[in-house]
PDB file of N, CA and C in Angstrom:
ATOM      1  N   UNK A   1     128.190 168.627 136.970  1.00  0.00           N
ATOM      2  CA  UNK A   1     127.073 169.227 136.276  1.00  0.00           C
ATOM      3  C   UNK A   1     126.334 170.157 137.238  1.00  0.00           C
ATOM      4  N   UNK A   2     126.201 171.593 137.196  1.00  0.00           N
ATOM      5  CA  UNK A   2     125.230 172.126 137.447  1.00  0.00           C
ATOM      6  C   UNK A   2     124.272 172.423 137.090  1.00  0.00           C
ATOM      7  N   UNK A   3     123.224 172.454 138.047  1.00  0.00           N
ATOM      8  CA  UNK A   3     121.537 172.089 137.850  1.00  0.00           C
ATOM      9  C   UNK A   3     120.888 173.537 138.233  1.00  0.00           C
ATOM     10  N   UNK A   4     119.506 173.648 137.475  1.00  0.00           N
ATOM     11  CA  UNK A   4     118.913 175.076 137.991  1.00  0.00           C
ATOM     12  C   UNK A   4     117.937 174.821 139.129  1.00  0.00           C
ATOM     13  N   UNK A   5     117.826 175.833 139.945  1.00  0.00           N
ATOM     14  CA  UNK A   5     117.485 175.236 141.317  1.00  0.00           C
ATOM     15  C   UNK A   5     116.201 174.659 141.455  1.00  0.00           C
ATOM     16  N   UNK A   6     115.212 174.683 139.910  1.00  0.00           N
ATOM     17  CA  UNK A   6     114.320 173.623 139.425  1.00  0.00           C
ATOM     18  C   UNK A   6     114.200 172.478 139.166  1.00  0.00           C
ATOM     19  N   UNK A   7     115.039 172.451 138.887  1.00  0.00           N
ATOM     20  CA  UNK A   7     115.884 170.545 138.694  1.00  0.00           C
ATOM     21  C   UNK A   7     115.781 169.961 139.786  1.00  0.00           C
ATOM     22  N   UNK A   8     117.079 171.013 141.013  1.00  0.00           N
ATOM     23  CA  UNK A   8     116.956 170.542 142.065  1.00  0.00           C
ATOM     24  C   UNK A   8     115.852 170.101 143.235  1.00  0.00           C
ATOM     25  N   UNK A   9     114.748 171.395 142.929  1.00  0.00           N
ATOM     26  CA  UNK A   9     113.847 171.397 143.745  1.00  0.00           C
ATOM     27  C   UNK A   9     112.937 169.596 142.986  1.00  0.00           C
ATOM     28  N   UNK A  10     112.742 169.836 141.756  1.00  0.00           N
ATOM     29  CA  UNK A  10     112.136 168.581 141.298  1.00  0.00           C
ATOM     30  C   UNK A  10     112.528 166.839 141.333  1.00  0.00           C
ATOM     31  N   UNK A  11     114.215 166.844 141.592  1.00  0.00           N
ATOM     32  CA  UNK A  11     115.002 165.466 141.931  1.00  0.00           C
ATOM     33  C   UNK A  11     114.471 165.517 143.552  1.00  0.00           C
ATOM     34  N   UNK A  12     114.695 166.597 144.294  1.00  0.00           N
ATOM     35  CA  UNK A  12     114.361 166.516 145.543  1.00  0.00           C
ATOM     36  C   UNK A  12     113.050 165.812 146.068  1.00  0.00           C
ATOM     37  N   UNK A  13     112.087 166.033 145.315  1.00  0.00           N
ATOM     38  CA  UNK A  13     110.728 166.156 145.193  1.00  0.00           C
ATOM     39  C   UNK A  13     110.238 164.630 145.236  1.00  0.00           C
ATOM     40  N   UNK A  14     110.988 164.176 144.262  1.00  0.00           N
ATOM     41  CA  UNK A  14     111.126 163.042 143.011  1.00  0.00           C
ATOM     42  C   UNK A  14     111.610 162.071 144.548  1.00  0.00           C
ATOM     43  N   UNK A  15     112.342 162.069 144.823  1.00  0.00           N
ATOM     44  CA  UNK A  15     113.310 161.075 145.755  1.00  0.00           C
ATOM     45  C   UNK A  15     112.927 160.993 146.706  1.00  0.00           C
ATOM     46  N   UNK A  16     112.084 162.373 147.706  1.00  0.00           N
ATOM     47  CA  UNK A  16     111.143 162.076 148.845  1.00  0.00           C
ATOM     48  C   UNK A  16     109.821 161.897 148.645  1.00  0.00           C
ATOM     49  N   UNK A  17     109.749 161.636 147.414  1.00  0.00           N
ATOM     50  CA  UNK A  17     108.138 160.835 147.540  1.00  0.00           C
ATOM     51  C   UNK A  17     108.345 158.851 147.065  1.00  0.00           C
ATOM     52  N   UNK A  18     109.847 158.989 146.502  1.00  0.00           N
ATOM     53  CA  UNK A  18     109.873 157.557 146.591  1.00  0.00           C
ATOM     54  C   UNK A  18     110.394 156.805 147.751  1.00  0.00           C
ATOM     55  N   UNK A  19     111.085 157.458 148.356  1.00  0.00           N
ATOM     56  CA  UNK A  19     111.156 157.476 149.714  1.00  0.00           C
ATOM     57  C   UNK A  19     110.406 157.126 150.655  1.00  0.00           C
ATOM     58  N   UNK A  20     108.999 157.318 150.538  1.00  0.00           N
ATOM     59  CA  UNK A  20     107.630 157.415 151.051  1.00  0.00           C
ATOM     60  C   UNK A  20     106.643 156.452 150.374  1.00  0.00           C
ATOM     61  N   UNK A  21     107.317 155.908 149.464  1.00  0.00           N
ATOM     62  CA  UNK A  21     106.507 155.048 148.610  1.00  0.00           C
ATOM     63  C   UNK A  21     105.251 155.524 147.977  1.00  0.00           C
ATOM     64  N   UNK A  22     104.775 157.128 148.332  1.00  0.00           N
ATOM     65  CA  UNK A  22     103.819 157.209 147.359  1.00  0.00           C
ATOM     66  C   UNK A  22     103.906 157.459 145.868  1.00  0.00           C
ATOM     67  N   UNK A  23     102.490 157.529 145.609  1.00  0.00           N
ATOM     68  CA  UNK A  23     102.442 157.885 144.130  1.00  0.00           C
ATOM     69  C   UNK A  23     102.354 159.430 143.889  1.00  0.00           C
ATOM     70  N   UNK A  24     102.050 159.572 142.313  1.00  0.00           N
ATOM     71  CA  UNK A  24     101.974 161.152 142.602  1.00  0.00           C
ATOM     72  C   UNK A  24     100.365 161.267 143.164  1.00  0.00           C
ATOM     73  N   UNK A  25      99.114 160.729 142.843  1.00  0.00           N
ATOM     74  CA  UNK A  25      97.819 161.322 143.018  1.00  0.00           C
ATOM     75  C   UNK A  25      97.951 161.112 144.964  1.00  0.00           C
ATOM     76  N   UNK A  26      98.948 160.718 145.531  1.00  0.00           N
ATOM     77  CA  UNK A  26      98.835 160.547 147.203  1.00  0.00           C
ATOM     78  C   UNK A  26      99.599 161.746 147.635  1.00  0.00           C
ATOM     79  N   UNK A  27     100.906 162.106 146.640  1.00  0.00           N
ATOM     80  CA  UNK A  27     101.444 163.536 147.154  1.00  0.00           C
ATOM     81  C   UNK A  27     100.053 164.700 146.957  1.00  0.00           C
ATOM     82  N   UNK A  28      99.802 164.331 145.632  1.00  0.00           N
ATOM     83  CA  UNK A  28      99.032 165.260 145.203  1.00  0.00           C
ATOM     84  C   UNK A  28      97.439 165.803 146.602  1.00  0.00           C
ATOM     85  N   UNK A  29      97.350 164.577 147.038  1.00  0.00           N
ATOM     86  CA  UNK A  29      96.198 164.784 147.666  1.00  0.00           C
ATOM     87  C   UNK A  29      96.805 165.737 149.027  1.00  0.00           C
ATOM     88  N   UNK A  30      97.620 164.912 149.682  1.00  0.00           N
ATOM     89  CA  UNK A  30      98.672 165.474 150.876  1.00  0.00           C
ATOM     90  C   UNK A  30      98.979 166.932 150.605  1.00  0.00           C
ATOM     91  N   UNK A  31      99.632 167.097 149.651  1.00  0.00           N
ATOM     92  CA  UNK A  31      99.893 168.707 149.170  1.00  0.00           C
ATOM     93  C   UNK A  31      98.537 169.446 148.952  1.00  0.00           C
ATOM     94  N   UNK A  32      97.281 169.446 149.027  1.00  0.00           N
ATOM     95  CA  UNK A  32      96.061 170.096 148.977  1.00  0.00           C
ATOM     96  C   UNK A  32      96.785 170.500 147.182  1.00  0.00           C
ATOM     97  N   UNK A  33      96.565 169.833 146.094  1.00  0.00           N
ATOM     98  CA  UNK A  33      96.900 169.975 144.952  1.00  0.00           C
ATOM     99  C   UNK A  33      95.915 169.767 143.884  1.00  0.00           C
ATOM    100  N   UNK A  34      96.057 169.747 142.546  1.00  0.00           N
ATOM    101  CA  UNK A  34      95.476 168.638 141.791  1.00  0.00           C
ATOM    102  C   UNK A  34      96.769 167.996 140.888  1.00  0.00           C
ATOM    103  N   UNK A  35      96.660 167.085 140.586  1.00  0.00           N
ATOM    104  CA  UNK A  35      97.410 165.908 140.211  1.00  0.00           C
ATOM    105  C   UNK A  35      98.014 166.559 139.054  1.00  0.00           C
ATOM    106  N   UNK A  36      97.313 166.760 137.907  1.00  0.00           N
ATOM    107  CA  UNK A  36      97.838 167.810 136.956  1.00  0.00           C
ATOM    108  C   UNK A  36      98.873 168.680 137.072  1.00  0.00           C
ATOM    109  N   UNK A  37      98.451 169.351 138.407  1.00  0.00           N
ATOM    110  CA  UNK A  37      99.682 170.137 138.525  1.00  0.00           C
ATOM    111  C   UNK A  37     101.062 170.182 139.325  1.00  0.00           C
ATOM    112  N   UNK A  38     100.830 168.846 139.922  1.00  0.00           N
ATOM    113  CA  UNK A  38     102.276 167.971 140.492  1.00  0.00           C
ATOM    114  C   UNK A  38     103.054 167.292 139.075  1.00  0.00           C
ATOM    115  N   UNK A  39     102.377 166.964 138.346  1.00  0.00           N
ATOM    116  CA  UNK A  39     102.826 166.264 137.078  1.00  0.00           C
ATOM    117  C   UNK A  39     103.900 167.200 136.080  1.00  0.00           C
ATOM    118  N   UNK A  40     102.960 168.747 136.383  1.00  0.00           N
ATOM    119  CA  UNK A  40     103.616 169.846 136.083  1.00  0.00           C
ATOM    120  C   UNK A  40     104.826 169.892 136.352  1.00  0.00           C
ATOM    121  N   UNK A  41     104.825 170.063 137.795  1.00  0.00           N
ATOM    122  CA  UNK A  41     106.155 170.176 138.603  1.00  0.00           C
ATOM    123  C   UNK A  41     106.942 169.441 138.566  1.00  0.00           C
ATOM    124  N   UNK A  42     106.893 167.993 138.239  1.00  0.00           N
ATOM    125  CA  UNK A  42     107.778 167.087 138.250  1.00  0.00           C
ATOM    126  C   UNK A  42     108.214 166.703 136.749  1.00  0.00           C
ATOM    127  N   UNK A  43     107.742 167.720 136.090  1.00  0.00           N
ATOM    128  CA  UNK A  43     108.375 167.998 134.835  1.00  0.00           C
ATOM    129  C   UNK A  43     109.239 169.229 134.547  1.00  0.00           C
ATOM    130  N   UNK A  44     109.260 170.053 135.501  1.00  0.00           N
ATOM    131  CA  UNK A  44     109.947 171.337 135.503  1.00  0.00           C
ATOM    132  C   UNK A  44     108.777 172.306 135.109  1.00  0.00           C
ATOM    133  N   UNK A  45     107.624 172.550 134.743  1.00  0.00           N
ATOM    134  CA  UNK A  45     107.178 173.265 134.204  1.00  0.00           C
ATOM    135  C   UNK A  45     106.845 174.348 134.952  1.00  0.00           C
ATOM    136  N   UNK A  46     106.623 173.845 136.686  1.00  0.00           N
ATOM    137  CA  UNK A  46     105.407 175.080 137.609  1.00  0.00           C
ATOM    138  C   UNK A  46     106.069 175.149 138.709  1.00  0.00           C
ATOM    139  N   UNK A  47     106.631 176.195 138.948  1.00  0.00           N
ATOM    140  CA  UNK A  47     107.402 176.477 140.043  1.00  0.00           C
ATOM    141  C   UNK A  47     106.238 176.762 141.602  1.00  0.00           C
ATOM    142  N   UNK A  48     105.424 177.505 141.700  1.00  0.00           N
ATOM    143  CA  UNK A  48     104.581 178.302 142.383  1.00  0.00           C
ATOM    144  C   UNK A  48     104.567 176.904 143.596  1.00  0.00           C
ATOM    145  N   UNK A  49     104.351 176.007 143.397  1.00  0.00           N
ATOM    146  CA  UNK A  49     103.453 174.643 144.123  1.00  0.00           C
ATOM    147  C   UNK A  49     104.654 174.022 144.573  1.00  0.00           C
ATOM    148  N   UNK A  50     105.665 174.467 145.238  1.00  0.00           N
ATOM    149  CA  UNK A  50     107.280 173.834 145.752  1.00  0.00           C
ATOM    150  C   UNK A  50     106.712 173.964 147.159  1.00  0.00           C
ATOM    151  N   UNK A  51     106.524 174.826 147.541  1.00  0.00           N
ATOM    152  CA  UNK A  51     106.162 174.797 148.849  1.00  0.00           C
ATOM    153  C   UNK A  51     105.084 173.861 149.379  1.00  0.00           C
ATOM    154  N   UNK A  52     104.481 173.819 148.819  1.00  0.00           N
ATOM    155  CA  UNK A  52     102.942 172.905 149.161  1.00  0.00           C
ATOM    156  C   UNK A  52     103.544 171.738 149.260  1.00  0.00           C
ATOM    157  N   UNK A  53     104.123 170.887 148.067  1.00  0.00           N
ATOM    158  CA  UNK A  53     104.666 169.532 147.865  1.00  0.00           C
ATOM    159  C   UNK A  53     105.870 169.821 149.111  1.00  0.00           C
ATOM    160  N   UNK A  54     107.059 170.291 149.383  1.00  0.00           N
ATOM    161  CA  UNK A  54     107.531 170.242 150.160  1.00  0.00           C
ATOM    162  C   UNK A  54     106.975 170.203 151.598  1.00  0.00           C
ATOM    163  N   UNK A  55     106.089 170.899 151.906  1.00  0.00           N
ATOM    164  CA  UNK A  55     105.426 171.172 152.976  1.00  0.00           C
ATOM    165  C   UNK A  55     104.549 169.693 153.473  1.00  0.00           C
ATOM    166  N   UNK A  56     104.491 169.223 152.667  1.00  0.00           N
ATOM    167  CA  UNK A  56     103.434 167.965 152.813  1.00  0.00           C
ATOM    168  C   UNK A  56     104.296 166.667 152.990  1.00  0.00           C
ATOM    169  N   UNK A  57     105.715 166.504 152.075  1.00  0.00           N
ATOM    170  CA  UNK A  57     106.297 165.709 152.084  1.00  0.00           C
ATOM    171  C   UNK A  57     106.948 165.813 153.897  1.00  0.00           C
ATOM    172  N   UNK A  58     107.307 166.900 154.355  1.00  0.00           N
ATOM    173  CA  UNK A  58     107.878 166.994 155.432  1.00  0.00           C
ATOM    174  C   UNK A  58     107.896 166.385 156.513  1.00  0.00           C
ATOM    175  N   UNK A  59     106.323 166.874 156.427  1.00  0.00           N
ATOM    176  CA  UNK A  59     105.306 166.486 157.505  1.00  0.00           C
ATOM    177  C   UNK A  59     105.287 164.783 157.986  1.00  0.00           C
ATOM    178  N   UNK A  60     105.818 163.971 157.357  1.00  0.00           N
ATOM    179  CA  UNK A  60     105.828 162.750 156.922  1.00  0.00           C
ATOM    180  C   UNK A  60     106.968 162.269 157.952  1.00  0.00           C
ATOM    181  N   UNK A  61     108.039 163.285 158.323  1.00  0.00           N
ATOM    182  CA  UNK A  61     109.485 163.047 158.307  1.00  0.00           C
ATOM    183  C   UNK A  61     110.377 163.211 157.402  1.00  0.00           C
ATOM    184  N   UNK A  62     110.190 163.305 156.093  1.00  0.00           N
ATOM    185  CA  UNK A  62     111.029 163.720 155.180  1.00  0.00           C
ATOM    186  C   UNK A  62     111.987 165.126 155.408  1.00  0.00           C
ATOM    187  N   UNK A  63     113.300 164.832 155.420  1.00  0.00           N
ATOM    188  CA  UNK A  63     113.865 166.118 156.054  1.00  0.00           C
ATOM    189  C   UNK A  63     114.993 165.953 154.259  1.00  0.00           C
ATOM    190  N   UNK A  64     114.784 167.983 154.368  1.00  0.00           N
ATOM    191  CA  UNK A  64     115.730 167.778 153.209  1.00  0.00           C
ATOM    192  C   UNK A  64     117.184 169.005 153.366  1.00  0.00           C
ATOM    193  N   UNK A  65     118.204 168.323 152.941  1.00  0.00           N
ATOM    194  CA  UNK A  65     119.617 169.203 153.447  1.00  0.00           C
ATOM    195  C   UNK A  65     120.381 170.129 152.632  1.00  0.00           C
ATOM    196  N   UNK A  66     120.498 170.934 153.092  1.00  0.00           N
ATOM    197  CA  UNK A  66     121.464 171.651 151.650  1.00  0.00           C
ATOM    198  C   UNK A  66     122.720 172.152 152.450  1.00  0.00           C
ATOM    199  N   UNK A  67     123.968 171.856 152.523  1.00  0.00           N
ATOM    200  CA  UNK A  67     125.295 172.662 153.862  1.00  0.00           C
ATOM    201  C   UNK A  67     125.500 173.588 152.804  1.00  0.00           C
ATOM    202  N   UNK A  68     125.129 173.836 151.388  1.00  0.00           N
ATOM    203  CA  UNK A  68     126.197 174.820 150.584  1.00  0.00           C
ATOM    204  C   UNK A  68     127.052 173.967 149.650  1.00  0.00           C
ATOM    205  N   UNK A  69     127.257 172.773 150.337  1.00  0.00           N
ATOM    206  CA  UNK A  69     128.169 172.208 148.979  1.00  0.00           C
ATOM    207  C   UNK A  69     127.145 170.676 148.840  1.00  0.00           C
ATOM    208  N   UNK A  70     126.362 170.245 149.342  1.00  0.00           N
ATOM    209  CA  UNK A  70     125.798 168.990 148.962  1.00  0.00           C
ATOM    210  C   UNK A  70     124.565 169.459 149.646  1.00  0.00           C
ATOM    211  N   UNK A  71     123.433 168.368 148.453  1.00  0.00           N
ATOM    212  CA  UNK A  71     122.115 168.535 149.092  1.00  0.00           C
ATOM    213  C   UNK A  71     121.458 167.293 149.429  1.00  0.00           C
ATOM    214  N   UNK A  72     120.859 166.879 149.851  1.00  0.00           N
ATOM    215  CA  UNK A  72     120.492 165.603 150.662  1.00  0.00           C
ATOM    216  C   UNK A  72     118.765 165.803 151.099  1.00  0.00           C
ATOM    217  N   UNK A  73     118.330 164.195 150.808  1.00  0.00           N
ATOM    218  CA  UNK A  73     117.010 163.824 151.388  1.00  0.00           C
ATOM    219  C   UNK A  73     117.253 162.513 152.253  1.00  0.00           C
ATOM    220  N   UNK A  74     116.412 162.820 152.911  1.00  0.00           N
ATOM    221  CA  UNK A  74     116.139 161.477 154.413  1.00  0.00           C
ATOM    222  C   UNK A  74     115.064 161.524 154.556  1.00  0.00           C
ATOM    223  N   UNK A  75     114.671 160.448 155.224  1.00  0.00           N
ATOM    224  CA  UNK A  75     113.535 160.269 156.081  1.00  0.00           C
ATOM    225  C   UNK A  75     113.830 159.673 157.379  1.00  0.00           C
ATOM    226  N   UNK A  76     113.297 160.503 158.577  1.00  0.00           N
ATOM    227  CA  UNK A  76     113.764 159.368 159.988  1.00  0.00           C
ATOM    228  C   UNK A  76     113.142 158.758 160.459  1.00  0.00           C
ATOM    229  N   UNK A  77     113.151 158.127 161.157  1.00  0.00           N
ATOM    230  CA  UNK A  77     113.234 156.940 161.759  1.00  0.00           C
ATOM    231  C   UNK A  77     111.637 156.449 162.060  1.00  0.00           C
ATOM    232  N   UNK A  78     110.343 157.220 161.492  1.00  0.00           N
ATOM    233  CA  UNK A  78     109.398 156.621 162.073  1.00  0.00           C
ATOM    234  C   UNK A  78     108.639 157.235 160.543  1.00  0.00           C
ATOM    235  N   UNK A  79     107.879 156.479 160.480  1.00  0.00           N
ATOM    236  CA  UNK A  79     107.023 156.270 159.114  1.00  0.00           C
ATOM    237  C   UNK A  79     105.576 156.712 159.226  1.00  0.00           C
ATOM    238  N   UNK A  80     105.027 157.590 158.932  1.00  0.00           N
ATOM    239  CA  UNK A  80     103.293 158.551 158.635  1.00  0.00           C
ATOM    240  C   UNK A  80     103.102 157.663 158.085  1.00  0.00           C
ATOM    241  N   UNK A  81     101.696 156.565 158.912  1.00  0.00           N
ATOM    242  CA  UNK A  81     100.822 156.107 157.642  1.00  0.00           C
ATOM    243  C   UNK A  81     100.169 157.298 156.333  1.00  0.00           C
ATOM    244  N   UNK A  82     100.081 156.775 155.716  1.00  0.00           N
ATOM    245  CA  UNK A  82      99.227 157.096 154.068  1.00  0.00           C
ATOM    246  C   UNK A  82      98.348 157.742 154.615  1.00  0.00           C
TER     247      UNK A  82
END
């Protein structure tokens, strides 16, 4: 199945914040956001706010992979308190 790179960006999204055990209103805060509009995003609706949520999840350790043929999320080895 191919996915539009919204999907992707949003499973990505989706998997390093459970990863992290937060919720959305803790990404939301981390990403300088409002909650509303992570809810957006994790519905496909709002593209603009990928960077922010990515940018915030990162920061955490969350590293995310793409070689061209597979894409991948991790987190290493040391854990950002909340």
């Amino acid at each position: 199945m191919v996915i539009g790179w919204l999907d992707e960006a949003v499973q990505r999204g989706r998997t390093a914040r459970a990863l992290l055990d937060w919720t959305q209103p803790e990404l939301a805060d981390a990403a300088g956001i409002a909650l509303a509009t992570l809810k957006r995003f994790e519905k496909g609706h709002r593209t603009p706010i990928r960077a922010a949520i990515f940018a915030a999840l990162e920061k955490t350790g969350i590293e995310f992979q793409d070689d061209g043929k597979r894409l991948g999320v991790s987190i290493g080895v040391r854990k950002i308190a909340k």
